[in-house]
Structure formats: C-alpha cells, structure tokens
C-alpha atoms as a PDB file:
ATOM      1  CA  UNK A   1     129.514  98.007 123.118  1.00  0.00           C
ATOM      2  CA  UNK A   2     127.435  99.784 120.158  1.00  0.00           C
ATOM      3  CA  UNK A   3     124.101  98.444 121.235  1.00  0.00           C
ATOM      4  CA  UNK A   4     122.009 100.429 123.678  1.00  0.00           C
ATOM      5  CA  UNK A   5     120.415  98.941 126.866  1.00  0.00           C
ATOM      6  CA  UNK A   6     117.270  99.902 128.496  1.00  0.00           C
ATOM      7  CA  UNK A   7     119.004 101.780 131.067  1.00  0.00           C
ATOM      8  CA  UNK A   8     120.593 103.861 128.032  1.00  0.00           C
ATOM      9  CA  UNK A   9     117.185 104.387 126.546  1.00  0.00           C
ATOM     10  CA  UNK A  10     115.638 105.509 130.257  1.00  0.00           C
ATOM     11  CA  UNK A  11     118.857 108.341 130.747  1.00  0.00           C
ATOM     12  CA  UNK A  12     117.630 109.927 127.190  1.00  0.00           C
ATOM     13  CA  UNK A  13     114.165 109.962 128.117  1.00  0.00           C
ATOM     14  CA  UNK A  14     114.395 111.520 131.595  1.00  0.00           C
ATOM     15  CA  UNK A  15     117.143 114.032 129.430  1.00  0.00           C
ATOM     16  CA  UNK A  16     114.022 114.955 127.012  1.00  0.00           C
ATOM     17  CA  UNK A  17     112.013 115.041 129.922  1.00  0.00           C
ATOM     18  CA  UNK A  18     113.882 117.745 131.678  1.00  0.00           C
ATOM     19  CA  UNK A  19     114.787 119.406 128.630  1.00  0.00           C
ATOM     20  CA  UNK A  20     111.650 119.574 126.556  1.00  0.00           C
ATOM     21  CA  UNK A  21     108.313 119.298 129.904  1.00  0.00           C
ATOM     22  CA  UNK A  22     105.873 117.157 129.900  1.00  0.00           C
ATOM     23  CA  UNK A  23     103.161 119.530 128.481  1.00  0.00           C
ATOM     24  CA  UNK A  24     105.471 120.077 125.355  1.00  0.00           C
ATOM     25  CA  UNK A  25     106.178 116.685 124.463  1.00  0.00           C
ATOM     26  CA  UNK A  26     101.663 116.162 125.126  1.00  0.00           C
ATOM     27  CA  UNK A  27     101.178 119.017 122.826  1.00  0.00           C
ATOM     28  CA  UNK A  28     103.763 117.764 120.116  1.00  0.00           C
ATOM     29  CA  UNK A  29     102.026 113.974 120.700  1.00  0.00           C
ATOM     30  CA  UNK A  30      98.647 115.476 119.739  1.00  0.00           C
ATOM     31  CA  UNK A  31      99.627 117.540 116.807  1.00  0.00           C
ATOM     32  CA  UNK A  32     101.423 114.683 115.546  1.00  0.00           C
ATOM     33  CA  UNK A  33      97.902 112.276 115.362  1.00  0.00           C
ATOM     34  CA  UNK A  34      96.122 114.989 114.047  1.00  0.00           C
ATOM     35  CA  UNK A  35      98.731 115.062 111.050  1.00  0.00           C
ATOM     36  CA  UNK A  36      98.293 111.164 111.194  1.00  0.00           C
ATOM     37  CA  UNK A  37      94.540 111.629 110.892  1.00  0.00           C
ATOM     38  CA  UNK A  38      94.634 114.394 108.489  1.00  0.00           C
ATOM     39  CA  UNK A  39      96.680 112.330 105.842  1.00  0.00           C
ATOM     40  CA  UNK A  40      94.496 109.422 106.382  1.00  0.00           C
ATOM     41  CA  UNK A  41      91.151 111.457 105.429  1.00  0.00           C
ATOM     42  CA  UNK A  42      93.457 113.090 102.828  1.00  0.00           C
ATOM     43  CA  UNK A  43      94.009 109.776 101.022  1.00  0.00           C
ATOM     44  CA  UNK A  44      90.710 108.819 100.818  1.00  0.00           C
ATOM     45  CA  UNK A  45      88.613 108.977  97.841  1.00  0.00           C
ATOM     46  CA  UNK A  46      85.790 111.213  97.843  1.00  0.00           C
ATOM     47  CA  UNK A  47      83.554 109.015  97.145  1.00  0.00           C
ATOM     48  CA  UNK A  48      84.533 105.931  98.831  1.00  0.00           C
ATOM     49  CA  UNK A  49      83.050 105.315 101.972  1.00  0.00           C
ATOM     50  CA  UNK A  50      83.775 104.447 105.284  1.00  0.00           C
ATOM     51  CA  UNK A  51      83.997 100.291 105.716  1.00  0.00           C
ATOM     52  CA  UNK A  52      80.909 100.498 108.495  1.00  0.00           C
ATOM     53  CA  UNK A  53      78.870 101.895 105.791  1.00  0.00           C
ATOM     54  CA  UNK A  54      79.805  98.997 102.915  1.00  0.00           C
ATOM     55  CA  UNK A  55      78.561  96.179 104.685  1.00  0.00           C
ATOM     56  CA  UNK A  56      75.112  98.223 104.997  1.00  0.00           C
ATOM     57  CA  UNK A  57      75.057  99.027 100.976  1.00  0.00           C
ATOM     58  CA  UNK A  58      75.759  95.070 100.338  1.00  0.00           C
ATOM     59  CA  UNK A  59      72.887  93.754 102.622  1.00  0.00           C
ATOM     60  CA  UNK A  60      70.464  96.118 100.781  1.00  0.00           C
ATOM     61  CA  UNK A  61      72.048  94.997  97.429  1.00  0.00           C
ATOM     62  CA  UNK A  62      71.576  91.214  98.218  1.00  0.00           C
ATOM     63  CA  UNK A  63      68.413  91.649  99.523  1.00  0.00           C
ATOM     64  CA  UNK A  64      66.904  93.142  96.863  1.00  0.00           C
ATOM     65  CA  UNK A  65      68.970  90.394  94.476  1.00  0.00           C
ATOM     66  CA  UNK A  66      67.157  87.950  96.656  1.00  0.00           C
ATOM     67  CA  UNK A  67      63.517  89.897  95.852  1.00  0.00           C
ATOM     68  CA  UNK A  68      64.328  89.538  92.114  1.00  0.00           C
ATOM     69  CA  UNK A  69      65.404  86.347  92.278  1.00  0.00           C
ATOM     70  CA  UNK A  70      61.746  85.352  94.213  1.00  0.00           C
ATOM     71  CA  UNK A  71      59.460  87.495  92.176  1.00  0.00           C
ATOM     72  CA  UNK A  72      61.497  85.643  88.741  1.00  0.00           C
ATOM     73  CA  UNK A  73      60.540  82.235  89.845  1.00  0.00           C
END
C-alpha cells in the first residue's frame, strides 16, 4: 500500500504540469544545468586541463623521449 505505481507517479506529473506550465518547469531545467556546469568548472583546478588536451601534451612528451632516446644511441 506505501509503494507508489507508475500511474501514481503520472497523476503528480500532469498535477505539476498544470500547476507549474511547461515553459516554467524548461526554464527551471536550464538554470538547473547551468548550476551543474558552473560547479563543475568551479571545481576545477586552474591549471589543470581539459582531458582532450592531456593526451596531446603526452604524445609530444613521448615523442621527444623517443628523439632523446635516438640521438643517445
């Protein structure tokens, strides 16, 4: 008796619906992943970088381990 069914969950949503539009609930969807996004960019360090940009820095890196290594031997 406690647990909701799907039909339960549909009711509340067409409730919200009614209650709250459609172009109030978009507008409250987008603020909320800007927030997201904000707190993501927030947490990052300075001067880490983005993971697209590592995998650049490491191919230079080996590459030019791999130069050293030839003009060594």
């Amino acid at each position: 008796m406690g647990a909701w069914g799907i039909g339960h969950w549909i009711v509340v949503l067409l409730i919200v619906l009614v209650v709250f539009g459609t172009k109030r609930l978009r507008n409250a969807g987008k603020d909320l992943g800007e927030a997201v996004k904000g707190f993501k960019e927030g947490m990052r360090d300075p001067d880490e970088k983005p993971a697209g940009q590592l995998g650049n820095e490491r191919k230079a890196e080996s590459q030019e381990q791999s130069e050293r290594d030839r003009a060594q031997h």
